[in-house]
Protein backbone atom coordinates (compact mmCIF):
# COMPACT_ATOMS: atom_id res chain seq x y z
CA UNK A 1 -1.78 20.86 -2.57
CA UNK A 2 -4.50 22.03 -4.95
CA UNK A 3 -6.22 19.73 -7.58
CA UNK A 4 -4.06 21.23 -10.40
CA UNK A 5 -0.80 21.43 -8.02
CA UNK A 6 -1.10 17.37 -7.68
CA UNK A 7 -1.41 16.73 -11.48
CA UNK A 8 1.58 19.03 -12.45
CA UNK A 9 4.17 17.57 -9.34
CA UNK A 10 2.62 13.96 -11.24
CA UNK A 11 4.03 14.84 -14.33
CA UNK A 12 7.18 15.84 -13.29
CA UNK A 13 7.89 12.55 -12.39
CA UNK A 14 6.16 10.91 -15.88
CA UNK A 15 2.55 10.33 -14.63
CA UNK A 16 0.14 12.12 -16.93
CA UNK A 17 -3.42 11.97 -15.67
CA UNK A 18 -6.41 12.21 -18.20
CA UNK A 19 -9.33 14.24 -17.53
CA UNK A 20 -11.12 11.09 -16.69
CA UNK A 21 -8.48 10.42 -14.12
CA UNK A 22 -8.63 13.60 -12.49
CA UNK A 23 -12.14 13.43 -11.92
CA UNK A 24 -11.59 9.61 -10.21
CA UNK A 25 -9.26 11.60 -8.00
CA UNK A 26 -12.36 14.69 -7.57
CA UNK A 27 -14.69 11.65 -6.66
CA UNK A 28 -12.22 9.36 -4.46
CA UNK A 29 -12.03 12.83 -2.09
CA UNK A 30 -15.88 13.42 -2.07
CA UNK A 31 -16.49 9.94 -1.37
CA UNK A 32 -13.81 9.66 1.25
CA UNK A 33 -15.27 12.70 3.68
CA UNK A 34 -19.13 11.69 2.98
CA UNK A 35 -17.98 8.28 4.38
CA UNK A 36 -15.67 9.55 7.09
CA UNK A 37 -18.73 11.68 8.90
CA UNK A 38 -20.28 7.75 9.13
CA UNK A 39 -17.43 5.32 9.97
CA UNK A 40 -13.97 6.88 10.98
CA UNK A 41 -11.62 6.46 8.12
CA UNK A 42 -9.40 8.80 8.07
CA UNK A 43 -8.37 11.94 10.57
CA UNK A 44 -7.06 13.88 7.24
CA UNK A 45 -10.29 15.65 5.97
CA UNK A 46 -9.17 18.76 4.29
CA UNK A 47 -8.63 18.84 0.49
CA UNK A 48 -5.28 20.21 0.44
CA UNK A 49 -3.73 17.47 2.65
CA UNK A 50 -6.02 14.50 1.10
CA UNK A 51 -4.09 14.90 -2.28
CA UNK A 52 -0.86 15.56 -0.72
CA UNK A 53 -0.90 13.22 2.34
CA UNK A 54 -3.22 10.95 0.89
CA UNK A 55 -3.37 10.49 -3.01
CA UNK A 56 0.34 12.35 -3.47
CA UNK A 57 1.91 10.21 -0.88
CA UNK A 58 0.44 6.72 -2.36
CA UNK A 59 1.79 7.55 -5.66
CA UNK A 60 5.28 8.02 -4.47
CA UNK A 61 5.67 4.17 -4.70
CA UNK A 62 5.70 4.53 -8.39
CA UNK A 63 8.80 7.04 -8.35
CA UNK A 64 10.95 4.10 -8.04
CA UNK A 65 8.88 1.04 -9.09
CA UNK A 66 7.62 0.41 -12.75
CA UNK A 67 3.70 -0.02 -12.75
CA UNK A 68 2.77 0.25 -16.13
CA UNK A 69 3.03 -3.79 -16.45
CA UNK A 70 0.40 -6.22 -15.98
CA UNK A 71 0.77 -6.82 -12.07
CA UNK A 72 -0.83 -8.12 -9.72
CA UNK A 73 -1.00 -6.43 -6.72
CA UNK A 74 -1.52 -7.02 -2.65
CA UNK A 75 -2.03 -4.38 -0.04
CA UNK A 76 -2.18 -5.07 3.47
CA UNK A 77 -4.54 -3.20 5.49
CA UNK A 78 -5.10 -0.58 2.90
CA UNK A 79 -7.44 1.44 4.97
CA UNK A 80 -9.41 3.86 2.89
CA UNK A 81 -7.51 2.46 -0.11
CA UNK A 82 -3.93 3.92 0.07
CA UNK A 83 -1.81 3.23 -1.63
CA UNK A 84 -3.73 0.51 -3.98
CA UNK A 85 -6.61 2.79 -5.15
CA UNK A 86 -4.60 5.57 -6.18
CA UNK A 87 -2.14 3.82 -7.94
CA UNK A 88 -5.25 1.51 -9.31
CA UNK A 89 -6.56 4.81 -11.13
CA UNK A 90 -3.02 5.75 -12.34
CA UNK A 91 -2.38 2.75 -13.77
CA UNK A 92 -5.59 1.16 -14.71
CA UNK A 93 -4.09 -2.39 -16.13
CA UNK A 94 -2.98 -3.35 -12.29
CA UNK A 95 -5.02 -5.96 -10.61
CA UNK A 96 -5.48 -5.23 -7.02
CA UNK A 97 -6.24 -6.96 -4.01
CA UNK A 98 -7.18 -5.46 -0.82
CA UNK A 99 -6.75 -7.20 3.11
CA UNK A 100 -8.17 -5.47 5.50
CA UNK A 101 -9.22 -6.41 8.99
CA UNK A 102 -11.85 -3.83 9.48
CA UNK A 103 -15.68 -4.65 7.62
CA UNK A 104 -16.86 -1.13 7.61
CA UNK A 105 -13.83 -0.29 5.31
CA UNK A 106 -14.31 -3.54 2.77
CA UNK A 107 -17.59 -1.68 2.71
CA UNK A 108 -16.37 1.39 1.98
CA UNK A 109 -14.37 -0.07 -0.64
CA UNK A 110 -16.56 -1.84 -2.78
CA UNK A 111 -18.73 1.53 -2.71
CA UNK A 112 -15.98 3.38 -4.08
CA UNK A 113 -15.02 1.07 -6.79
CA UNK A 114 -18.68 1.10 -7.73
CA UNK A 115 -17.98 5.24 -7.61
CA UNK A 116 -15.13 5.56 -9.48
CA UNK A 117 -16.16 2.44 -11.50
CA UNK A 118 -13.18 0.69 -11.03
CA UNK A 119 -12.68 -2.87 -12.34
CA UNK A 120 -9.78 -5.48 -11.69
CA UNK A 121 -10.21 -5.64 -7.79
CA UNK A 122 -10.86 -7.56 -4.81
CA UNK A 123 -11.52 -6.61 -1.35
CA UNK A 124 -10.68 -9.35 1.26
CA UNK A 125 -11.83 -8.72 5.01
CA UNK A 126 -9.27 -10.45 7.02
CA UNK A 127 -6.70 -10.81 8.85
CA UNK A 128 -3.47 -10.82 7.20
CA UNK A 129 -2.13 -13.24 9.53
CA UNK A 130 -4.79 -16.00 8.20
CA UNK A 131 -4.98 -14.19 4.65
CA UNK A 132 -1.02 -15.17 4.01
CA UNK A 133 -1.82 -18.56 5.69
CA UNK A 134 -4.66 -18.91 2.50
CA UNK A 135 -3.04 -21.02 -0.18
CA UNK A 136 -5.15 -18.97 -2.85
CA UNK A 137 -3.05 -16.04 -1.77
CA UNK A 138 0.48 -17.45 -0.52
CA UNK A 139 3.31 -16.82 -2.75
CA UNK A 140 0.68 -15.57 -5.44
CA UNK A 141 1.37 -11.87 -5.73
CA UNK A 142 3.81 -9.93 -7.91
CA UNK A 143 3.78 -6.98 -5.82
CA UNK A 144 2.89 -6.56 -1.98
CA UNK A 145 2.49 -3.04 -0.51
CA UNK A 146 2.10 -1.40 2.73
CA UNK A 147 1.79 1.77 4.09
CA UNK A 148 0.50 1.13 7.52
CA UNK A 149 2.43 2.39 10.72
CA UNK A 150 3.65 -1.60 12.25
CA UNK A 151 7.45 -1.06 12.23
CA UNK A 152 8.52 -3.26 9.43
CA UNK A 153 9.50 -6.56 11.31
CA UNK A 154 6.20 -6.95 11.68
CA UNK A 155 4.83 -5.62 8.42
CA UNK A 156 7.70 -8.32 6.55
CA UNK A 157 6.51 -11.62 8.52
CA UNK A 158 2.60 -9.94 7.20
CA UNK A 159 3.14 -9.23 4.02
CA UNK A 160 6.11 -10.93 2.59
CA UNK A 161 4.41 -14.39 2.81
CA UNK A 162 2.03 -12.93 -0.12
CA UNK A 163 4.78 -11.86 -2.54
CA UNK A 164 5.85 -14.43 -5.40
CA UNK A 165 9.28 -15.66 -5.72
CA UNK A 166 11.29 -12.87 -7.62
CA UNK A 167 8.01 -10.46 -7.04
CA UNK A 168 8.69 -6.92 -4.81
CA UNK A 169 7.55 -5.77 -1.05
CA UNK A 170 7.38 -1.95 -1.04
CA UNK A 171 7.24 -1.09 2.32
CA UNK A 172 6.16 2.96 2.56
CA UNK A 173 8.06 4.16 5.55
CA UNK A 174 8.43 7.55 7.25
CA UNK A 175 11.39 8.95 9.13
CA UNK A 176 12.71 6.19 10.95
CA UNK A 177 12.60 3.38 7.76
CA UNK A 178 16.59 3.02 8.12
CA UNK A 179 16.08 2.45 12.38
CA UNK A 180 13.47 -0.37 11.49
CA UNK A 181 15.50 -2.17 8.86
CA UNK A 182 18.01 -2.90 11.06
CA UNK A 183 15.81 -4.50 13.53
CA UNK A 184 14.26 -6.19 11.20
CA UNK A 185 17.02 -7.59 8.83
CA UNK A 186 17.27 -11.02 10.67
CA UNK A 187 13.38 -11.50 10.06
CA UNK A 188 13.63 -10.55 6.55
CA UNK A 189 16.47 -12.82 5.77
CA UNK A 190 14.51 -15.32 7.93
CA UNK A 191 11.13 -15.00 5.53
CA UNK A 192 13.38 -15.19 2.28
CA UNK A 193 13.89 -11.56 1.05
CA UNK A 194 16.37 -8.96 0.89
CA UNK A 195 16.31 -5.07 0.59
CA UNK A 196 16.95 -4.03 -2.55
CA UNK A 197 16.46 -0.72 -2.78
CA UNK A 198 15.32 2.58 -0.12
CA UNK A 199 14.42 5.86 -1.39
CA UNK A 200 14.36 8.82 0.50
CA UNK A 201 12.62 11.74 -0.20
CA UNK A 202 10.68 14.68 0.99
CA UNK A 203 6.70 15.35 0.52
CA UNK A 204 6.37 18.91 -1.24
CA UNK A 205 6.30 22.10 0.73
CA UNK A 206 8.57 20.49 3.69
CA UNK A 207 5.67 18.14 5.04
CA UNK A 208 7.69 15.42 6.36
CA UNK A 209 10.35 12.29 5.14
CA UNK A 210 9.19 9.52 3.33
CA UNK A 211 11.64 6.15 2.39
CA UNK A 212 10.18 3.91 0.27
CA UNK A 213 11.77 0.59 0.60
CA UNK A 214 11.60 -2.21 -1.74
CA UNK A 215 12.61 -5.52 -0.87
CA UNK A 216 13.01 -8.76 -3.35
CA UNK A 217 11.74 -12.33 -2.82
CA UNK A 218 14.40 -14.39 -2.89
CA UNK A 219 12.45 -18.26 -1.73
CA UNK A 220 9.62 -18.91 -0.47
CA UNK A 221 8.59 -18.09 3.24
CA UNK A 222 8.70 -20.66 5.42
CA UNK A 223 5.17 -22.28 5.92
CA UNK A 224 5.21 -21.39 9.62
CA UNK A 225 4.82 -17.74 9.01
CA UNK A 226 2.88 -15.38 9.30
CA UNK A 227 2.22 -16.99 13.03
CA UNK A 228 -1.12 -16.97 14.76
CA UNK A 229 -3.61 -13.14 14.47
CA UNK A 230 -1.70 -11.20 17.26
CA UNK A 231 1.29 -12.90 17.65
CA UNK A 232 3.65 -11.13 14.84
CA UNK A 233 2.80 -7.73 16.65
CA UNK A 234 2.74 -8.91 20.17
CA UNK A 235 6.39 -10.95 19.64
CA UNK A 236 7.99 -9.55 16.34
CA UNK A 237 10.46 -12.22 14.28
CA UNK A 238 14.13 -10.94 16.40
């Protein structure tokens, strides 16, 4: 997927990009493999497959979730910045907040919001364990994202503990999403959400099956969650 490719499957599905914006996008991929031949960020190097597997792929979310409000948004162990960053430059008015566990890609961060001169976010580097224990952060986000590969009952006890009452989890899932949400529909129940929503659909040219799943606060999460760094992986909610 080409530079021009990206912006024309975008506004097929309403997302217009200004020139400014596709030049955020032409910086975001410079940045990203200057920084990758110093700290490993990513094994996805080559232009094509950035925008599609990368920048494409983040931007799905907003196929089925309205982000041209004022919102507030969390994403747990955002990496290189997917999906928060791209979506950021999409939809400039969203506050974002970045977790990560990893210093060398907070660093990375704050160097590429200084790049693409990006203002309205926060890079946190934590663990998301102790970052949804924070009270600054509990309960204090309208949307909470993910895109990492935990199978969701662990992602849920992570990231749901972030998400307001009435505010969204968007969980981006490959192949297996509808597998995982059955082992994990006790533990959602259990940190007061439900599934409202999963989307399936396929990245252009046949390269592979995304669901995007979005799941609604119902209550707050019991304060005994997330557990202890380690333990939501190690022993995942049953």
């Amino acid at each position: 997927m080409d530079a021009q490719l990206f912006v024309e499957k975008l506004s097929e599905k309403g997302i217009s990009l200004s020139e400014q914006q596709v030049e955020q996008f032409s910086i975001y991929f410079q940045t990203l493999v200057e920084w990758n031949d110093k700290i490993n960020l990513t094994a996805i190097t080559d232009k094509p497959e950035v925008y599609l597997k990368h920048f494409y792929d983040s931007l799905t979310a907003a196929f089925y979730h309205d982000f041209t409000k004022e919102l507030h948004i969390c994403d747990v162990g955002a990496g290189a910045g997917f999906p928060s960053i791209p979506l950021k430059i999409c939809f400039p008015q969203l506050k974002v907040t970045i977790v990560d566990s990893l210093n060398k890609r907070i660093t990375f961060l704050n160097h590429l919001a200084n790049q693409l001169e990006l203002s309205g976010v926060a890079f946190y580097h934590d663990r998301a364990e102790t970052f949804g224990q924070n009270k600054q952060f509990r309960h204090a986000f309208d949307v909470v994202m993910a895109r990492a590969v935990a199978r969701t009952s662990v992602l849920s006890e992570l990231c749901l503990p972030l998400c307001k009452t009435g505010g969204t989890f968007i969980a981006m899932k490959g192949p297996h999403a509808q597998e995982e949400l059955e082992d994990a529909k006790n533990a959602i129940a259990l940190l007061g959400a439900e599934v409202r929503e999963i989307h399936t659909l396929a990245l252009p040219n046949d390269n592979g099956e995304r669901n995007i799943v979005l799941m609604e606060k119902k209550r707050k999460t019991p304060k005994q969650y997330p557990r202890k760094p380690g333990v939501p992986n190690k022993t995942p909610l049953q």
